[in-house]
PDB file of N, CA and C in Angstrom:
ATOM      1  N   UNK A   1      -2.048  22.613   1.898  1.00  0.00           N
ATOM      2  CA  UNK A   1      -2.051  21.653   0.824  1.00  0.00           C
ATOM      3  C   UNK A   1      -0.668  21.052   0.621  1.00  0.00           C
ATOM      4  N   UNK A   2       0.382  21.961   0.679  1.00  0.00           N
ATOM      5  CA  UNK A   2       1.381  21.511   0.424  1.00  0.00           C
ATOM      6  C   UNK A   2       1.991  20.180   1.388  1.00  0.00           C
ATOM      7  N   UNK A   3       1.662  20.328   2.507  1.00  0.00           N
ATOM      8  CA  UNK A   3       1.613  19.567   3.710  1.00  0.00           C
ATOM      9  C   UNK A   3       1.269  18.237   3.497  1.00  0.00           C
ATOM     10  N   UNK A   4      -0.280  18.091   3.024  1.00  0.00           N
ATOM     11  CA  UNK A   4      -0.373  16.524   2.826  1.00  0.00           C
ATOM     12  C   UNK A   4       0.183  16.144   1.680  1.00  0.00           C
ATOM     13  N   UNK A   5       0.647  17.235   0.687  1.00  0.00           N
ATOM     14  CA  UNK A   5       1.342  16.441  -0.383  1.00  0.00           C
ATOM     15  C   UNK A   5       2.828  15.805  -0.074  1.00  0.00           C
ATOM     16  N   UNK A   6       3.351  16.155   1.091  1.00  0.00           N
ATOM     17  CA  UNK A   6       4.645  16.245   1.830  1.00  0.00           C
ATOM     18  C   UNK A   6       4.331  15.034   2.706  1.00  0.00           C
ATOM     19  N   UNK A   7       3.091  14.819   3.385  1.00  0.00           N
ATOM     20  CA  UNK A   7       2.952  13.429   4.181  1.00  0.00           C
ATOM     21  C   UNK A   7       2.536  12.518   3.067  1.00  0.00           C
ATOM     22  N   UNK A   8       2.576  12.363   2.246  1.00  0.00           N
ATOM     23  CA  UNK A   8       1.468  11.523   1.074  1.00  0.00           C
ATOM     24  C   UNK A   8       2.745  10.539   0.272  1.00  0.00           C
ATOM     25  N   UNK A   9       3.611  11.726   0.208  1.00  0.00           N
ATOM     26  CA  UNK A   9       4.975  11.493  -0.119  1.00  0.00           C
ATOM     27  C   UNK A   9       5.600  10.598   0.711  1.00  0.00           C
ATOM     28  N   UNK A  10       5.881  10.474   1.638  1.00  0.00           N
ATOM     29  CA  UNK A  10       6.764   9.931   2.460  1.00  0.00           C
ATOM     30  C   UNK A  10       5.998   8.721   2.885  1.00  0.00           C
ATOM     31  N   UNK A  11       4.487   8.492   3.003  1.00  0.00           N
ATOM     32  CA  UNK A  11       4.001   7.524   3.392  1.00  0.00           C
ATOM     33  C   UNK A  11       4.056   6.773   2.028  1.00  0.00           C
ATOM     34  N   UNK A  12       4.671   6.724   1.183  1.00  0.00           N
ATOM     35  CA  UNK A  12       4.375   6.412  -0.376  1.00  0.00           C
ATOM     36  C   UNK A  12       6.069   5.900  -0.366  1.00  0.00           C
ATOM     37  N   UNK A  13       7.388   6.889   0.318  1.00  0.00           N
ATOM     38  CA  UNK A  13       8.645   6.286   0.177  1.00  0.00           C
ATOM     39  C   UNK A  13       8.653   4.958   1.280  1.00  0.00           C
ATOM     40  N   UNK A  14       7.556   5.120   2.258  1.00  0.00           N
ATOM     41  CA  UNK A  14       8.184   4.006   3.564  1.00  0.00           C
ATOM     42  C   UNK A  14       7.253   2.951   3.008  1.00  0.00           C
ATOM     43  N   UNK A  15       6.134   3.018   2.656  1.00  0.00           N
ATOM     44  CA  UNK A  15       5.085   1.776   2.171  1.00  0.00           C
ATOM     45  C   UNK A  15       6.135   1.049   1.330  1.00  0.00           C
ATOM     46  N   UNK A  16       6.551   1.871   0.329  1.00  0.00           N
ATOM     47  CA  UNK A  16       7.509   0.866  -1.118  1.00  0.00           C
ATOM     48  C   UNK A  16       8.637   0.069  -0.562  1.00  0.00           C
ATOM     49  N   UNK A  17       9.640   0.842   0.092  1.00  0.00           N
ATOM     50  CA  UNK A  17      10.371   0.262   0.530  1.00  0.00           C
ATOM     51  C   UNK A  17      10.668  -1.030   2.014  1.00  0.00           C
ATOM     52  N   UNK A  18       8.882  -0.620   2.547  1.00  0.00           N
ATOM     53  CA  UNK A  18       8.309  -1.960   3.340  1.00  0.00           C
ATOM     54  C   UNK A  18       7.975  -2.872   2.303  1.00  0.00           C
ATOM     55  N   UNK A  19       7.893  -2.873   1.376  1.00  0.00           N
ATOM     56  CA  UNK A  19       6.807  -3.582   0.513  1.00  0.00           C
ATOM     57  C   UNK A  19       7.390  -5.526   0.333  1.00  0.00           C
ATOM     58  N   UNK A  20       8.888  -5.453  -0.027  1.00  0.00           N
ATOM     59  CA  UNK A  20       9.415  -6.994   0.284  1.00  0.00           C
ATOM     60  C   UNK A  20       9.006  -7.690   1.645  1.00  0.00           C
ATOM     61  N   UNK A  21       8.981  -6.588   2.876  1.00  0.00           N
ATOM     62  CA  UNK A  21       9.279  -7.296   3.980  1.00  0.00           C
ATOM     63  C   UNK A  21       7.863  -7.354   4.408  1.00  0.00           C
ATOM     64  N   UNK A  22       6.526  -6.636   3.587  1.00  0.00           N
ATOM     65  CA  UNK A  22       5.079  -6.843   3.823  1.00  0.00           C
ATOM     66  C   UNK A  22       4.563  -8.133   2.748  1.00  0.00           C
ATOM     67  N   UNK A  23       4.938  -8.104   1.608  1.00  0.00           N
ATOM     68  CA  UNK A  23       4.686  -9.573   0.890  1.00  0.00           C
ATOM     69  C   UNK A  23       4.686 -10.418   1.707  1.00  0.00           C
ATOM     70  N   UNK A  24       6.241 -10.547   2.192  1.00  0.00           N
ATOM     71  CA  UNK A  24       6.316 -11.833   3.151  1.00  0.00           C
ATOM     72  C   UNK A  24       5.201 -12.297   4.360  1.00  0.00           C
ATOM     73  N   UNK A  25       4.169 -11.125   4.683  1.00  0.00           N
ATOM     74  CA  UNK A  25       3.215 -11.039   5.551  1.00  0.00           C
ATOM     75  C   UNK A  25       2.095 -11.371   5.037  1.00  0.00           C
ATOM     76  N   UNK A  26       1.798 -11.273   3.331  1.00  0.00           N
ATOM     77  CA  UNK A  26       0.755 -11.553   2.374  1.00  0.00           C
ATOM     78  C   UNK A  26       0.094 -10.295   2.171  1.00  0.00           C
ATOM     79  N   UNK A  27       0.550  -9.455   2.256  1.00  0.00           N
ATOM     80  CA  UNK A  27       0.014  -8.159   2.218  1.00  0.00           C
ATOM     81  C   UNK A  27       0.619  -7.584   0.336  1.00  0.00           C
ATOM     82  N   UNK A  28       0.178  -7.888  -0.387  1.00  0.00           N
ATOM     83  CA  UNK A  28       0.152  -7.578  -1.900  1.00  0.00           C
ATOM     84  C   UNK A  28      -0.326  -9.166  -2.562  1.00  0.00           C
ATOM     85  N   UNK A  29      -0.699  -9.709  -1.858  1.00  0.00           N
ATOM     86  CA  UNK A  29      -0.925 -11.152  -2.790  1.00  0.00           C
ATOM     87  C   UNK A  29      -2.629 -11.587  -2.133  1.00  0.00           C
ATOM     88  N   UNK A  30      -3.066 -10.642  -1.752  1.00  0.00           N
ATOM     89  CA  UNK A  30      -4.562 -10.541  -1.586  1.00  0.00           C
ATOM     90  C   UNK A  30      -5.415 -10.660  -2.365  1.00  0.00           C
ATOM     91  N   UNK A  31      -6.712 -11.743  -2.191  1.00  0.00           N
ATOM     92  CA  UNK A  31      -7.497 -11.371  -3.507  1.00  0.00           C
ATOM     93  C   UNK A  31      -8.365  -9.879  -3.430  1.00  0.00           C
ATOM     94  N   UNK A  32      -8.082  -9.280  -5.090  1.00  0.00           N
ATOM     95  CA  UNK A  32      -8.651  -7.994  -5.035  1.00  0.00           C
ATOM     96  C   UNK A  32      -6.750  -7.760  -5.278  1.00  0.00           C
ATOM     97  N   UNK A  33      -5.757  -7.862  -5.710  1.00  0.00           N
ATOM     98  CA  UNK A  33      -4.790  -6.785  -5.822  1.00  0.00           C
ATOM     99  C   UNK A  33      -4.311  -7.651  -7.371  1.00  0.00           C
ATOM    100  N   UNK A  34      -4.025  -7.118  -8.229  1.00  0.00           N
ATOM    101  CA  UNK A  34      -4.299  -7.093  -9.395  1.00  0.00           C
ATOM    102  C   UNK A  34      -2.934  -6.778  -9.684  1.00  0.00           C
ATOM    103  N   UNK A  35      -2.297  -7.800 -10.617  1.00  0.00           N
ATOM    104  CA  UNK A  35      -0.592  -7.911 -11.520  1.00  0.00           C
ATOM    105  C   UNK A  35      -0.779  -8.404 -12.855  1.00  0.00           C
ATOM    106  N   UNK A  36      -0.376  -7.332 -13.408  1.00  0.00           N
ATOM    107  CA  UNK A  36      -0.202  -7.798 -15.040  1.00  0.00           C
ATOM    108  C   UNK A  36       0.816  -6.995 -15.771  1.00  0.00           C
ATOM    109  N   UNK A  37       0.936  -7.897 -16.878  1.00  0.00           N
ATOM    110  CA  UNK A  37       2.461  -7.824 -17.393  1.00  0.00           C
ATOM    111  C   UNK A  37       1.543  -6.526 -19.010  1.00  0.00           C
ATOM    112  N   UNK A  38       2.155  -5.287 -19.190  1.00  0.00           N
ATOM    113  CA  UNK A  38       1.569  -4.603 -20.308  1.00  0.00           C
ATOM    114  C   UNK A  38       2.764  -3.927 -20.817  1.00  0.00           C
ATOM    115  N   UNK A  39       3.235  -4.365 -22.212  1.00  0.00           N
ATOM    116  CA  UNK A  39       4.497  -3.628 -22.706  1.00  0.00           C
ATOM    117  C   UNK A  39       5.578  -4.333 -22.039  1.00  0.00           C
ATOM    118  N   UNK A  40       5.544  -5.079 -21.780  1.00  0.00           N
ATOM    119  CA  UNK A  40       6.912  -5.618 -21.115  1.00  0.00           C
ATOM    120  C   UNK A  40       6.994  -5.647 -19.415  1.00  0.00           C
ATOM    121  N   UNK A  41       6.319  -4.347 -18.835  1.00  0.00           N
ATOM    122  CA  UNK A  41       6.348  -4.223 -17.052  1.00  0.00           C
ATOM    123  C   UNK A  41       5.389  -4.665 -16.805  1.00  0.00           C
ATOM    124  N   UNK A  42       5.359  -4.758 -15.566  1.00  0.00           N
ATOM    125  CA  UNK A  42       4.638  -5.446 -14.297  1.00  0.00           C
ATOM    126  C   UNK A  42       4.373  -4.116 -13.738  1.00  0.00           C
ATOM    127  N   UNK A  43       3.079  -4.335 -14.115  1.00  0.00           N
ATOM    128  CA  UNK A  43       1.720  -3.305 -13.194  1.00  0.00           C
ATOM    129  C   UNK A  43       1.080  -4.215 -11.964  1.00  0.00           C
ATOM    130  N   UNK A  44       0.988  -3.361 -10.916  1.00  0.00           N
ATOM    131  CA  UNK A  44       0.464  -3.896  -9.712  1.00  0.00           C
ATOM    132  C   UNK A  44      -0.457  -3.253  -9.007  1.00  0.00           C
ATOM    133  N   UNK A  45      -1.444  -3.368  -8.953  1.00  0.00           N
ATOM    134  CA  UNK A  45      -2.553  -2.438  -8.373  1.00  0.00           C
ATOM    135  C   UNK A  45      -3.222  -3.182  -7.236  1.00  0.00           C
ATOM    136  N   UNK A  46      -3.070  -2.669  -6.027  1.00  0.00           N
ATOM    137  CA  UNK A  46      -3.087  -3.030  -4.700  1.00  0.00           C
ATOM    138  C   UNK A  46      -4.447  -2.895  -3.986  1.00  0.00           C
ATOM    139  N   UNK A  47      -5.777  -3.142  -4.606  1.00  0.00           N
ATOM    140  CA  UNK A  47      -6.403  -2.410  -4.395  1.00  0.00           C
ATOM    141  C   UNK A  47      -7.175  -3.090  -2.496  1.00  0.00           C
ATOM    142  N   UNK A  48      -6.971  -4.453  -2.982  1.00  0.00           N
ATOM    143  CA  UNK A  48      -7.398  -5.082  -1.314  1.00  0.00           C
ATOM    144  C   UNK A  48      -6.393  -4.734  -0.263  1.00  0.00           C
ATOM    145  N   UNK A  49      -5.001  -4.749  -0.506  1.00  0.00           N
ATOM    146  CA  UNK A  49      -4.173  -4.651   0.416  1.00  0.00           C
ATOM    147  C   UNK A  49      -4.326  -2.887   0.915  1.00  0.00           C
ATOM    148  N   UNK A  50      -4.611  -1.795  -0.097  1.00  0.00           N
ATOM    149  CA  UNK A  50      -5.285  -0.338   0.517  1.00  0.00           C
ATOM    150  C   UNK A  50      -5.990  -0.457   1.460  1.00  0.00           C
ATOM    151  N   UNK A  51      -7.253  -1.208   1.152  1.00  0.00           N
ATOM    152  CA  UNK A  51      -8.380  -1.198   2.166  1.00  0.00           C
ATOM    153  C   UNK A  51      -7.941  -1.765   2.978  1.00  0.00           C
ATOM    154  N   UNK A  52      -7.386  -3.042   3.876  1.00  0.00           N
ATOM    155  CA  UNK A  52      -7.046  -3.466   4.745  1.00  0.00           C
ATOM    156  C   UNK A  52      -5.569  -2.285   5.437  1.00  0.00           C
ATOM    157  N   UNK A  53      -4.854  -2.241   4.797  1.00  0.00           N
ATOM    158  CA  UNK A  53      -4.130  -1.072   5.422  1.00  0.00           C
ATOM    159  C   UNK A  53      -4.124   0.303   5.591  1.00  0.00           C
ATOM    160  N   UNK A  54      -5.529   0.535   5.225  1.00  0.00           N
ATOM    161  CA  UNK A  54      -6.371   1.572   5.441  1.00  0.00           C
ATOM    162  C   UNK A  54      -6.919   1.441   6.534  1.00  0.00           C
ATOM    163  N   UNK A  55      -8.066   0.708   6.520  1.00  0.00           N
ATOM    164  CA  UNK A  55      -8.782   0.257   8.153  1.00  0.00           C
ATOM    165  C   UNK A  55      -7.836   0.158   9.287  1.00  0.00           C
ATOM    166  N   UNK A  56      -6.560  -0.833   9.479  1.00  0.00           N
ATOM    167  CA  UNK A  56      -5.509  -1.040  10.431  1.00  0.00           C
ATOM    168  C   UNK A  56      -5.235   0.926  11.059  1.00  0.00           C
ATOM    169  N   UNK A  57      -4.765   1.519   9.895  1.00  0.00           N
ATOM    170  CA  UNK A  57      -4.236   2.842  10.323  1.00  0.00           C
ATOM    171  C   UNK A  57      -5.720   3.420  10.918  1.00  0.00           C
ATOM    172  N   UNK A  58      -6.568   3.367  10.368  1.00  0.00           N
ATOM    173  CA  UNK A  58      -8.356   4.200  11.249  1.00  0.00           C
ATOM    174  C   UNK A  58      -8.031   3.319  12.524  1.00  0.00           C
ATOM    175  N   UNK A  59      -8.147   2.152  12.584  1.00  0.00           N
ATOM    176  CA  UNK A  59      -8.391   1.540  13.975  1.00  0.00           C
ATOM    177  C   UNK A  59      -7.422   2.123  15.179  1.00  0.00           C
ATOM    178  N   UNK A  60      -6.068   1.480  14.529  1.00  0.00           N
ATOM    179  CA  UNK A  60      -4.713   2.219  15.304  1.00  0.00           C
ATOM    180  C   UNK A  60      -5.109   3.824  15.866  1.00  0.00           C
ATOM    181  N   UNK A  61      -5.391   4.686  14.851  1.00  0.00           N
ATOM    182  CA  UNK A  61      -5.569   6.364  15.318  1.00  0.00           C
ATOM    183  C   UNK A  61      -6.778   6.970  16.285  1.00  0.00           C
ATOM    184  N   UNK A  62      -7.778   5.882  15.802  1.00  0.00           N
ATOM    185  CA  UNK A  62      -9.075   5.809  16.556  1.00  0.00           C
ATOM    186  C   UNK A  62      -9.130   5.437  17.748  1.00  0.00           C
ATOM    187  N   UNK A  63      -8.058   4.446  18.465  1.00  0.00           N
ATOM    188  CA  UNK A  63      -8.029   3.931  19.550  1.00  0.00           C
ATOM    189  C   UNK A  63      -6.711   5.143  20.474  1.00  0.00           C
ATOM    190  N   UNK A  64      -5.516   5.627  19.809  1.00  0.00           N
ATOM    191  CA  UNK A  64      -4.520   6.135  20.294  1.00  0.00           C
ATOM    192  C   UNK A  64      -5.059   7.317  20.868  1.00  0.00           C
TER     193      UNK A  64
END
């Protein structure tokens, strides 16, 4: 258990810090990913850009 909490992690530090240089690809500005301003911040909930970079990683592992 501790393990995928340890890969879950790190796929969570490299996604964020891809995340400027994946916008630029349109990958958070999908319809289905959801931004709103509550209390002052910007909430962003990614939920189309998951599924599509979900499927990419099945296809990629499925074929390797």
């Amino acid at each position: 258990m501790f393990r995928w909490l340890f890969i879950i992690f790190l796929v969570l530090i490299v996604f964020s810090s891809a995340l400027p240089w994946l916008e630029k690809l349109g990958i958070g500005r999908l319809p289905g990913d959801v931004r709103f301003r509550l209390f002052g911040r910007e909430i962003f909930l990614p939920f189309a850009s998951t599924v599509l970079i979900s499927v990419v990683v099945f296809l990629i592992g499925r074929f390797i």
